[in-house]
PDB file of N, CA and C in Angstrom:
ATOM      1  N   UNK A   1       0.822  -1.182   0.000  1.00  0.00           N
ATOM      2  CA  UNK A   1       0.000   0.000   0.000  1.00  0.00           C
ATOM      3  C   UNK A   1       0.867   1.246   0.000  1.00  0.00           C
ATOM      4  N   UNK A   2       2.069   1.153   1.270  1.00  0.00           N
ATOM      5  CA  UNK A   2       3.153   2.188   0.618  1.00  0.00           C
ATOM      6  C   UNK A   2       3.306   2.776  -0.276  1.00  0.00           C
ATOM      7  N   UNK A   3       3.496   1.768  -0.992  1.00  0.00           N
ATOM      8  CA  UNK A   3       4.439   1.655  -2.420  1.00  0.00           C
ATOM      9  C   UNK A   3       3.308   2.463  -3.310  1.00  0.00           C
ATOM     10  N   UNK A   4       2.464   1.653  -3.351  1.00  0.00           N
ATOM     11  CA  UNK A   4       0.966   2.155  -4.541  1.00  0.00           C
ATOM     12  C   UNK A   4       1.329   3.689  -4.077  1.00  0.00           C
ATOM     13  N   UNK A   5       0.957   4.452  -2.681  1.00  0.00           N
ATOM     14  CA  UNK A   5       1.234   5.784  -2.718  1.00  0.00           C
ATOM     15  C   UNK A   5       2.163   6.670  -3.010  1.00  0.00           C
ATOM     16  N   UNK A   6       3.161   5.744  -2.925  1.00  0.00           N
ATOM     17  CA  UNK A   6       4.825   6.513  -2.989  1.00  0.00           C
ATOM     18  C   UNK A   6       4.546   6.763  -4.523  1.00  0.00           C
ATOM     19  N   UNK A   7       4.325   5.457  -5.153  1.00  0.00           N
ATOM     20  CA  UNK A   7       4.460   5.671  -6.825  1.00  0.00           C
ATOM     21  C   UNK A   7       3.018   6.948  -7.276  1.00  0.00           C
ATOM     22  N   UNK A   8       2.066   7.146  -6.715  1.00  0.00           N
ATOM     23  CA  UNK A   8       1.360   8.024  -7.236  1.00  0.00           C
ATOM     24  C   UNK A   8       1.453   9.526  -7.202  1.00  0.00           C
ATOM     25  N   UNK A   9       2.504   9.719  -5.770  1.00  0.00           N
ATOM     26  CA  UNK A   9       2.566  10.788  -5.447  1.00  0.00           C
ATOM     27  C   UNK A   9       3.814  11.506  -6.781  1.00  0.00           C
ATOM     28  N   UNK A  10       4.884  10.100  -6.565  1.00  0.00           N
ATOM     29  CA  UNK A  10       6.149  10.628  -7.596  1.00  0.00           C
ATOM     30  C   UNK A  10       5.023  11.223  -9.041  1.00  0.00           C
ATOM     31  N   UNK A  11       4.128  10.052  -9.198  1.00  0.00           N
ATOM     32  CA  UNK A  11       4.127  10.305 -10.582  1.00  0.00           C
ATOM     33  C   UNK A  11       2.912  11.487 -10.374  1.00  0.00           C
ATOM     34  N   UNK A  12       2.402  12.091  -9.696  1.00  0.00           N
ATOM     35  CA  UNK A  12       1.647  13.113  -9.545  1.00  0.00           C
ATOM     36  C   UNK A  12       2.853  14.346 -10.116  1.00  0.00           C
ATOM     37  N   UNK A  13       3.847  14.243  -9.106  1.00  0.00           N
ATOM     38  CA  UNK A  13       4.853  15.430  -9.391  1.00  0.00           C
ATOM     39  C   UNK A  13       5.631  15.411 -10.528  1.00  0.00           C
ATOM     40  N   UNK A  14       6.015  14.202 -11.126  1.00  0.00           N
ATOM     41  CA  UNK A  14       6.504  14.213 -12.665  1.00  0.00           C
ATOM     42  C   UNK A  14       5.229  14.611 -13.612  1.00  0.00           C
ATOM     43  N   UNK A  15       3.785  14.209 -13.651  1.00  0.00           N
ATOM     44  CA  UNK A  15       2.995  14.301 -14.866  1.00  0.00           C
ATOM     45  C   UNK A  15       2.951  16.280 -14.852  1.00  0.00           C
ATOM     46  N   UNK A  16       3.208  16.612 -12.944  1.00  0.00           N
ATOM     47  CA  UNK A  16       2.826  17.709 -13.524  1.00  0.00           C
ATOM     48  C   UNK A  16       3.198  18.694 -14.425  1.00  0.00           C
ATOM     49  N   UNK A  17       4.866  18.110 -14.121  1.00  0.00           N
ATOM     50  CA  UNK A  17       5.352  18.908 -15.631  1.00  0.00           C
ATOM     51  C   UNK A  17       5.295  18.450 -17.104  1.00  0.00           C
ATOM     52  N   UNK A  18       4.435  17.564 -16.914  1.00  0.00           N
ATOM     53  CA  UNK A  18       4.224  17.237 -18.613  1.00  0.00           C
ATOM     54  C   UNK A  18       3.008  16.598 -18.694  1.00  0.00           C
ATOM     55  N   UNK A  19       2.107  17.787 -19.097  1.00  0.00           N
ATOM     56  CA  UNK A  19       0.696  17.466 -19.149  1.00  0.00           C
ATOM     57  C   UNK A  19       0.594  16.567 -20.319  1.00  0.00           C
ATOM     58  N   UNK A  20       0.786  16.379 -21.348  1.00  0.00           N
ATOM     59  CA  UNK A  20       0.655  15.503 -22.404  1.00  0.00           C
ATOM     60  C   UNK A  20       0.884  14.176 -21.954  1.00  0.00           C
ATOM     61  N   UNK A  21       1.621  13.263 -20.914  1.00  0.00           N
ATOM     62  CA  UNK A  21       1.525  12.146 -20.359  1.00  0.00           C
ATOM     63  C   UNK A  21       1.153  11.408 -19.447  1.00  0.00           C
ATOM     64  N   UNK A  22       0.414  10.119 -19.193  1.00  0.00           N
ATOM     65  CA  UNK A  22      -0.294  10.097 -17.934  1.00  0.00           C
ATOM     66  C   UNK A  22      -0.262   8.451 -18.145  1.00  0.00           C
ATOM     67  N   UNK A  23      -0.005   7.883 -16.841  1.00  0.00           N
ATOM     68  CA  UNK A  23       0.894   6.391 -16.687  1.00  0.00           C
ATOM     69  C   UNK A  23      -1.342   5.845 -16.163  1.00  0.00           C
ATOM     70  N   UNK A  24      -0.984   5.346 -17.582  1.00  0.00           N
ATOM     71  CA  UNK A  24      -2.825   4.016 -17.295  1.00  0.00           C
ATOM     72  C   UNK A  24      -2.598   3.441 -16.655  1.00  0.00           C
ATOM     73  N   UNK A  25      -1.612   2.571 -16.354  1.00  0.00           N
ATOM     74  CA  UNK A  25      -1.624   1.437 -15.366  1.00  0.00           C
ATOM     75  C   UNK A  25       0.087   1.529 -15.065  1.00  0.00           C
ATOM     76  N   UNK A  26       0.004   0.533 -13.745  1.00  0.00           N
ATOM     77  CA  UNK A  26       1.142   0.570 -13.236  1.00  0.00           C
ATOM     78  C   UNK A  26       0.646  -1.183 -12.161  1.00  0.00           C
ATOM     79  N   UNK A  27       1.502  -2.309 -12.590  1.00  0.00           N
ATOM     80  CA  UNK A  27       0.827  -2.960 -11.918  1.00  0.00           C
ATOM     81  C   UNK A  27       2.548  -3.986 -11.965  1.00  0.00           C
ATOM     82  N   UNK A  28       2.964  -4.099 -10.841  1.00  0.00           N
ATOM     83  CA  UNK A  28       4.438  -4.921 -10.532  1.00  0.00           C
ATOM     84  C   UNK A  28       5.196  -3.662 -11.071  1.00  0.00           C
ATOM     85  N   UNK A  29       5.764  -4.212 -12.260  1.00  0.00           N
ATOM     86  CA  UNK A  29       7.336  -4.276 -12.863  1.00  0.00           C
ATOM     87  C   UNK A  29       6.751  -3.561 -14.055  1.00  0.00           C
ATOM     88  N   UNK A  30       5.120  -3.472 -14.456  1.00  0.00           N
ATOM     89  CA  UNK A  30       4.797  -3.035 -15.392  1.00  0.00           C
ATOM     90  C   UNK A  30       4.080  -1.866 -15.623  1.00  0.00           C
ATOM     91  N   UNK A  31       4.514  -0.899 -16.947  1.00  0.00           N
ATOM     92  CA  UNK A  31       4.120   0.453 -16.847  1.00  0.00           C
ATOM     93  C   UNK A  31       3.514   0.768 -18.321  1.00  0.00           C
ATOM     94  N   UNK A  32       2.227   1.235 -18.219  1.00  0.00           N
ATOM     95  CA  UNK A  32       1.267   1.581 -19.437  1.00  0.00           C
ATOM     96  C   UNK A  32       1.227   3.078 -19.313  1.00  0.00           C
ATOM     97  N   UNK A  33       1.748   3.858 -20.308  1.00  0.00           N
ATOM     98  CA  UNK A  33       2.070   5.001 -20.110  1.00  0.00           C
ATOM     99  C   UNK A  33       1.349   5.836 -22.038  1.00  0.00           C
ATOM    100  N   UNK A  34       0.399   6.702 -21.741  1.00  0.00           N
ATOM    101  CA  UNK A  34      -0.089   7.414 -22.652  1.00  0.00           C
ATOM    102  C   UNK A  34       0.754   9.145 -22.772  1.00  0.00           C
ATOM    103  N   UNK A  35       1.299   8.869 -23.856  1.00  0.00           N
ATOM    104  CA  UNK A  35       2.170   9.969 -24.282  1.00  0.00           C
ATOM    105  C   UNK A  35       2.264  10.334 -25.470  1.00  0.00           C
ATOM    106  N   UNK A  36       2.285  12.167 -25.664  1.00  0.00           N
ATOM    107  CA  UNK A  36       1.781  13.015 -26.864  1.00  0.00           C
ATOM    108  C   UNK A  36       2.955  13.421 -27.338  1.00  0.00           C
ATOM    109  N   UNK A  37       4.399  13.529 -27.022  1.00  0.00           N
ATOM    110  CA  UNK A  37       5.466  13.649 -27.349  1.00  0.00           C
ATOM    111  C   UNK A  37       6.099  12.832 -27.896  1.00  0.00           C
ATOM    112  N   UNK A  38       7.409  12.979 -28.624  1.00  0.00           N
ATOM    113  CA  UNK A  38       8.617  12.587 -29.022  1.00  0.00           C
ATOM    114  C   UNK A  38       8.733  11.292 -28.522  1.00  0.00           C
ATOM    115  N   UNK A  39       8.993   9.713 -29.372  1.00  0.00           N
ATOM    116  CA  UNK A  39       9.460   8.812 -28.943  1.00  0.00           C
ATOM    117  C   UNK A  39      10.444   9.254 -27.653  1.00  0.00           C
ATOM    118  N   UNK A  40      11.606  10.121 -27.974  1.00  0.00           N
ATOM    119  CA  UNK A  40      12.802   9.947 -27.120  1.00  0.00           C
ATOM    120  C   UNK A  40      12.213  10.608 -25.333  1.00  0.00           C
ATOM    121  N   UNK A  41      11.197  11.663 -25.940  1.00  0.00           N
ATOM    122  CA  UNK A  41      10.775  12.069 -24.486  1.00  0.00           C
ATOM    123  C   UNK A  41       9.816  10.883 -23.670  1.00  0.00           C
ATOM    124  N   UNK A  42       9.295  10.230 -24.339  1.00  0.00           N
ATOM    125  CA  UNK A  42       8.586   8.660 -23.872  1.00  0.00           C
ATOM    126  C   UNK A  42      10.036   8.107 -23.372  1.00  0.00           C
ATOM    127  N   UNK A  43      10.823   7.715 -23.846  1.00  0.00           N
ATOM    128  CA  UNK A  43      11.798   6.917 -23.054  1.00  0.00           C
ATOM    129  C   UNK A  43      12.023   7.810 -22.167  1.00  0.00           C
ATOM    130  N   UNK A  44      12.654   8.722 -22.125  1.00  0.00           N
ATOM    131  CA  UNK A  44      13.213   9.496 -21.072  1.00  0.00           C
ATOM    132  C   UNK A  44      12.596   9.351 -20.029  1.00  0.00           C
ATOM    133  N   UNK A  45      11.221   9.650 -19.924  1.00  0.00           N
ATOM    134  CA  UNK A  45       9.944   9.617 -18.859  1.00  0.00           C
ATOM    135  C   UNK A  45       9.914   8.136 -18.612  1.00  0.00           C
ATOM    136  N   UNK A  46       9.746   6.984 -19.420  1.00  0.00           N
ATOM    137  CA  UNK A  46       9.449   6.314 -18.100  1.00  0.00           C
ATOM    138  C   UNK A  46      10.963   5.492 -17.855  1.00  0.00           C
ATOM    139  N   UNK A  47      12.066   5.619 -18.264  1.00  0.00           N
ATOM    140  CA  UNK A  47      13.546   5.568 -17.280  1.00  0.00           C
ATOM    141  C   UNK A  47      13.256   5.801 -16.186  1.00  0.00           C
ATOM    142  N   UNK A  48      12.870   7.680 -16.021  1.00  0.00           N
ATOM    143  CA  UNK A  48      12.829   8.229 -14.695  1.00  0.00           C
ATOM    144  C   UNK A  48      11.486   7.751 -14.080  1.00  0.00           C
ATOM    145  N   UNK A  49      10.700   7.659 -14.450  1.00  0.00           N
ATOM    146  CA  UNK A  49       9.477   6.827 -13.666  1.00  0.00           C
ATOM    147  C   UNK A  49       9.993   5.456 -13.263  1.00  0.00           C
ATOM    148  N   UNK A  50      10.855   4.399 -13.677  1.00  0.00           N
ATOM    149  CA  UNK A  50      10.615   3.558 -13.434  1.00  0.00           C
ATOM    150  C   UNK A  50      12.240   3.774 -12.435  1.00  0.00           C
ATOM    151  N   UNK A  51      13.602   4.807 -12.840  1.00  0.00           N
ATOM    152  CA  UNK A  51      14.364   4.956 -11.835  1.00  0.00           C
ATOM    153  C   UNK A  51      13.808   5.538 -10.136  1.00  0.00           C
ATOM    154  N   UNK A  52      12.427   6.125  -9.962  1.00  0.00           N
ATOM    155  CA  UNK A  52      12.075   6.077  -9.068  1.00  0.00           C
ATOM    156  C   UNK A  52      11.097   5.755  -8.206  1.00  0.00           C
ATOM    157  N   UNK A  53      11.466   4.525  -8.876  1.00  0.00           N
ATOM    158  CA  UNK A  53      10.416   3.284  -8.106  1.00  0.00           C
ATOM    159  C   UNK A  53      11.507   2.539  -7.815  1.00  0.00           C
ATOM    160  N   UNK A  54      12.674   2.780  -7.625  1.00  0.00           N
ATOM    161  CA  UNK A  54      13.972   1.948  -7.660  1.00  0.00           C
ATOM    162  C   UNK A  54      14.492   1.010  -8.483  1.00  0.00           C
ATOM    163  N   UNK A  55      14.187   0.985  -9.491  1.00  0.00           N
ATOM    164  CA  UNK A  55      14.310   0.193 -10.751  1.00  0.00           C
ATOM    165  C   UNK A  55      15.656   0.621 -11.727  1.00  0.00           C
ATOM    166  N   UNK A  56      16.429  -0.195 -12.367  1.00  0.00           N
ATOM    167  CA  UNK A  56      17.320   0.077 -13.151  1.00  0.00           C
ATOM    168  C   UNK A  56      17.199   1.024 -13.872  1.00  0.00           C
ATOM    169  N   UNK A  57      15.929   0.726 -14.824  1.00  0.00           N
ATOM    170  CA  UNK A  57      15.314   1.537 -15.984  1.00  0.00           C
ATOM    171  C   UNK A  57      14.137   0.888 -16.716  1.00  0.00           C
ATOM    172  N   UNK A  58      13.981   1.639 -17.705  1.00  0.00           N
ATOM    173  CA  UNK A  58      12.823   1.130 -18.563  1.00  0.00           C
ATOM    174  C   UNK A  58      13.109   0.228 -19.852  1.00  0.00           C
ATOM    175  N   UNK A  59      12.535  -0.850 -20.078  1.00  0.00           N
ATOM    176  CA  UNK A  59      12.913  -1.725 -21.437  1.00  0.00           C
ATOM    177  C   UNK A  59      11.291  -1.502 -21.499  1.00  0.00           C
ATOM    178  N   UNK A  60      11.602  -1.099 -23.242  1.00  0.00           N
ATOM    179  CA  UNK A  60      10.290  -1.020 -24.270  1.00  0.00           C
ATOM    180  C   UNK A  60       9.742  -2.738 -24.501  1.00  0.00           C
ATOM    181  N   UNK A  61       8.334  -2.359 -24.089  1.00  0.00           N
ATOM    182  CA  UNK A  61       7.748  -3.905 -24.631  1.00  0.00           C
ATOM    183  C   UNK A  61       7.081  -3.951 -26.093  1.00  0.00           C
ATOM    184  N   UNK A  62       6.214  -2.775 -26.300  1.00  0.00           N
ATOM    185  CA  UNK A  62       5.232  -2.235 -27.287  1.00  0.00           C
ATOM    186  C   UNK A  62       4.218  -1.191 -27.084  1.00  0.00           C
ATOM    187  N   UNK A  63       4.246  -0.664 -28.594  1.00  0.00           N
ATOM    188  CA  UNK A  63       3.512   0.776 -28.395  1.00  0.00           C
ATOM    189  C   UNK A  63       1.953   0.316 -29.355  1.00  0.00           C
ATOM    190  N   UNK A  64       0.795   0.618 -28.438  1.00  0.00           N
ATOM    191  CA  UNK A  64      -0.437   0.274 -29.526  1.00  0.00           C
ATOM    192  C   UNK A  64      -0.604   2.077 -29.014  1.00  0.00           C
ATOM    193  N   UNK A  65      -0.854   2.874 -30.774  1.00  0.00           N
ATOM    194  CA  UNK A  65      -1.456   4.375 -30.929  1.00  0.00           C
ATOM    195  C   UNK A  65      -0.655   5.256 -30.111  1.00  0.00           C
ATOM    196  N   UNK A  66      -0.851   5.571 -28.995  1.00  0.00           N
ATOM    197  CA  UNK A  66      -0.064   6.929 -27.913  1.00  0.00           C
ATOM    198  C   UNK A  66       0.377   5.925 -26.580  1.00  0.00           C
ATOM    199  N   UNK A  67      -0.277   4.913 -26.479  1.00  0.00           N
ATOM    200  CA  UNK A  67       0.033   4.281 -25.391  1.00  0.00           C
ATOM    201  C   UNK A  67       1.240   3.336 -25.606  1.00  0.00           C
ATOM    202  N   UNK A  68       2.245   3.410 -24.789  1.00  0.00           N
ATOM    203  CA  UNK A  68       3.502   2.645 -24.693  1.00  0.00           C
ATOM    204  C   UNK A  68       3.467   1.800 -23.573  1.00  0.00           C
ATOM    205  N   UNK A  69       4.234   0.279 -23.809  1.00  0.00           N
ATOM    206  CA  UNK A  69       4.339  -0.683 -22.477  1.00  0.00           C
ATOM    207  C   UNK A  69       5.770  -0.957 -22.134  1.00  0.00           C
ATOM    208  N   UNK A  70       5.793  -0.524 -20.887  1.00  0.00           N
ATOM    209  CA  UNK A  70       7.403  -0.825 -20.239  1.00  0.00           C
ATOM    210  C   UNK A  70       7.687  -1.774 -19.424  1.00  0.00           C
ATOM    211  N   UNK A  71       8.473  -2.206 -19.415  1.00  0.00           N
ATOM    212  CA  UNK A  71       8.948  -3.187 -18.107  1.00  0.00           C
ATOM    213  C   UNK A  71      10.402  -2.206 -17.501  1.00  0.00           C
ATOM    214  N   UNK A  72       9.777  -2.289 -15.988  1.00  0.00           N
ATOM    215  CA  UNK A  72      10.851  -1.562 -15.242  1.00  0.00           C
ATOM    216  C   UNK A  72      11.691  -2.740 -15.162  1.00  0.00           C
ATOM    217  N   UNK A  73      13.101  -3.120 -15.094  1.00  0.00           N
ATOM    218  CA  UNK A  73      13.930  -3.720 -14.836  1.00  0.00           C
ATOM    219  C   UNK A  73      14.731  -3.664 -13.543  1.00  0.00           C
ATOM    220  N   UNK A  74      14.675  -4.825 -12.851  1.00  0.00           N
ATOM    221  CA  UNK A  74      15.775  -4.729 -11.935  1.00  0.00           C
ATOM    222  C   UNK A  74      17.206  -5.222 -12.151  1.00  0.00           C
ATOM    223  N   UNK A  75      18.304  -4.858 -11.484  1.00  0.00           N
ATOM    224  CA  UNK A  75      19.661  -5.008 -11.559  1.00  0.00           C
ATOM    225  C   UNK A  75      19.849  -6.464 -11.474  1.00  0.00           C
ATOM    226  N   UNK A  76      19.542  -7.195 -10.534  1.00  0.00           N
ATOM    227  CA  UNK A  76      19.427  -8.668 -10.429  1.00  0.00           C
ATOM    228  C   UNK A  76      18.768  -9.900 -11.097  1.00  0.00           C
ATOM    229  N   UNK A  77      17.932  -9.277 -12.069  1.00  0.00           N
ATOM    230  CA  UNK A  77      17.138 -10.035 -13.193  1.00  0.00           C
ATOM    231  C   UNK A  77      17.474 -10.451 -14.392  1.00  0.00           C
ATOM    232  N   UNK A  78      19.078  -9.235 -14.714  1.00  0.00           N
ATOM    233  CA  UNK A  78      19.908  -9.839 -15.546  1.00  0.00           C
ATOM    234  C   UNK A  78      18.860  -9.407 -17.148  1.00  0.00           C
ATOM    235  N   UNK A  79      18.393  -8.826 -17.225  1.00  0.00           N
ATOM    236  CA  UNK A  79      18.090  -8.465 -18.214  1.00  0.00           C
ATOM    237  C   UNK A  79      18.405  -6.935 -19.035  1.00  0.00           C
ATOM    238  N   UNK A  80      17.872  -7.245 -20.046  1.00  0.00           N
ATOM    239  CA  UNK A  80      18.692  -6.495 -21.519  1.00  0.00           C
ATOM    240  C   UNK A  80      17.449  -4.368 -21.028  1.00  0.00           C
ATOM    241  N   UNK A  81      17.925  -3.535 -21.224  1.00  0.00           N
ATOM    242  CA  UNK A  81      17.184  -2.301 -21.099  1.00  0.00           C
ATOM    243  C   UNK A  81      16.855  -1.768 -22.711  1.00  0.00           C
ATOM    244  N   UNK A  82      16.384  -2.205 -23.460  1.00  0.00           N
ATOM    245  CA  UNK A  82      15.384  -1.822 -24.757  1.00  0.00           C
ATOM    246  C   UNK A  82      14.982  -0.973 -24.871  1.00  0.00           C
ATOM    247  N   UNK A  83      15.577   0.527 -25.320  1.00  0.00           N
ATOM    248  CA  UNK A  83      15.067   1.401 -26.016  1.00  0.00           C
ATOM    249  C   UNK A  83      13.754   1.058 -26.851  1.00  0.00           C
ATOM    250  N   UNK A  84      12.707   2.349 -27.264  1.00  0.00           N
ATOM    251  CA  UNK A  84      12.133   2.385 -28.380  1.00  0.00           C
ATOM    252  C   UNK A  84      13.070   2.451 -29.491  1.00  0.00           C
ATOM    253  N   UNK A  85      12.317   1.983 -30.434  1.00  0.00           N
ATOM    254  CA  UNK A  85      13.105   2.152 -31.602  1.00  0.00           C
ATOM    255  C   UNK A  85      13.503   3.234 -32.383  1.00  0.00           C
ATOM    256  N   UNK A  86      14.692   3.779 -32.741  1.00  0.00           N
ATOM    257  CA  UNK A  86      15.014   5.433 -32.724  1.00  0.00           C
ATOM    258  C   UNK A  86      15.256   6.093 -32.008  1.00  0.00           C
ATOM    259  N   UNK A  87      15.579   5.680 -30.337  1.00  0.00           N
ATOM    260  CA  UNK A  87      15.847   6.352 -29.483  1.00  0.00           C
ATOM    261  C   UNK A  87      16.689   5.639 -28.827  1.00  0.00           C
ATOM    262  N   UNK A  88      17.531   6.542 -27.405  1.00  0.00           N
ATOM    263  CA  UNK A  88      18.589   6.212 -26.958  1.00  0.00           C
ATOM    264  C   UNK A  88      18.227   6.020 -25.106  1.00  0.00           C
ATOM    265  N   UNK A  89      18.874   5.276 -24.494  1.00  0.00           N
ATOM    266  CA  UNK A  89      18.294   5.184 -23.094  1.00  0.00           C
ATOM    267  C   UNK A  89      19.858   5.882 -23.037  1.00  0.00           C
ATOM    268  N   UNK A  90      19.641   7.001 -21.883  1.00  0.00           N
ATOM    269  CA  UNK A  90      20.702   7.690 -21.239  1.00  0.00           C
ATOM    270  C   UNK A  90      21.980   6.759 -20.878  1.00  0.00           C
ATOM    271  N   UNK A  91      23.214   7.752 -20.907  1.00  0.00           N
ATOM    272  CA  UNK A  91      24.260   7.094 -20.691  1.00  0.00           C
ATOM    273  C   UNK A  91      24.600   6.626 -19.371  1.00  0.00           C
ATOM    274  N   UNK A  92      23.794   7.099 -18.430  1.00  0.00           N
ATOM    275  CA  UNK A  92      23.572   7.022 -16.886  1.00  0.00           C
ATOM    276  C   UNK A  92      23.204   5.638 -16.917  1.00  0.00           C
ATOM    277  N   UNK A  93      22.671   4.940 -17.698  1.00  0.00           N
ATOM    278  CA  UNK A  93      21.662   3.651 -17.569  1.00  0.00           C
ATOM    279  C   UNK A  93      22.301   2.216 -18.558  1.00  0.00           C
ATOM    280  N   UNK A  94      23.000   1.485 -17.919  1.00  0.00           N
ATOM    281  CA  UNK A  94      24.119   0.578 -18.913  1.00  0.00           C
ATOM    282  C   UNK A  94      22.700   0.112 -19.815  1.00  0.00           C
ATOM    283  N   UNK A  95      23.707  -0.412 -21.387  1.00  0.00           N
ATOM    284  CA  UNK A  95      22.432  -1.132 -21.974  1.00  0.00           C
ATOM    285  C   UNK A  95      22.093  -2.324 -21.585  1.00  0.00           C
ATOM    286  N   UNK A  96      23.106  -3.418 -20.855  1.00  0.00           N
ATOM    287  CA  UNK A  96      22.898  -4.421 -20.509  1.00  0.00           C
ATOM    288  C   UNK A  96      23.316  -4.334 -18.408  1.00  0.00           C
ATOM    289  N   UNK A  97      22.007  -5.381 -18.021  1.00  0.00           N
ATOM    290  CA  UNK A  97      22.969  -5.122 -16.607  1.00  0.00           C
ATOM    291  C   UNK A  97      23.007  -6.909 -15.882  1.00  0.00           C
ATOM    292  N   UNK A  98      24.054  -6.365 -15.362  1.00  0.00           N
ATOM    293  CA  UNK A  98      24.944  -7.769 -15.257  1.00  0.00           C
ATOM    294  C   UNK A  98      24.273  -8.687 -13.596  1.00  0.00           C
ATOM    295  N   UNK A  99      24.230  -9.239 -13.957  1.00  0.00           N
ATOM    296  CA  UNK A  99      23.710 -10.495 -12.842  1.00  0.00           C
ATOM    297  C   UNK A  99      25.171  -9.790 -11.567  1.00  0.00           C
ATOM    298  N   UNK A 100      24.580 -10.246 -10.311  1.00  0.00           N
ATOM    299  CA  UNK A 100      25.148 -10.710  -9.200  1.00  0.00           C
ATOM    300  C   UNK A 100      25.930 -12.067  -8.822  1.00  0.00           C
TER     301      UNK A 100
END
């Protein structure tokens, strides 16, 4: 229940600076995010949405129309961080992250 609030409040204070985006669902590891901007500003946003939920970053699953699907990644899951296509995940954020 924490958590559900922690994540609404963050994402209260991120949407407010960017009215054009607004996260549909948010359920585990997974993030449904409706956005009117730039592929690259979609990645950017949910990196940082999903870097503060404590998560590595964001790997692209698929985009149906304005709505995009992410998987937040953790460090220990050993999995790959997937840009959209045409865009770049920050240099802050390795492309691959390495098992424990």
């Amino acid at each position: 229940m924490k958590k559900i609030l922690l994540l609404t409040t963050i994402s209260s204070l991120t949407l407010f600076g960017c009215s054009s985006s607004q996260i549909n669902m948010s359920m585990g590891n997974m993030r449904l995010i409706s956005f009117s901007a730039a592929p690259q500003d979609v990645m950017d946003f949910a990196n940082t949405t999903c870097k503060n939920d404590f998560y590595q970053g964001a790997s692209f699953l698929s985009k149906a129309g304005k709505e995009y699907r992410f998987k937040c990644v953790k460090a220990e899951e050993n999995e790959i961080l997937t840009p959209i296509p045409g865009t770049i995940i920050p240099s802050d954020a390795p492309a691959s992250v390495a098992a424990k």
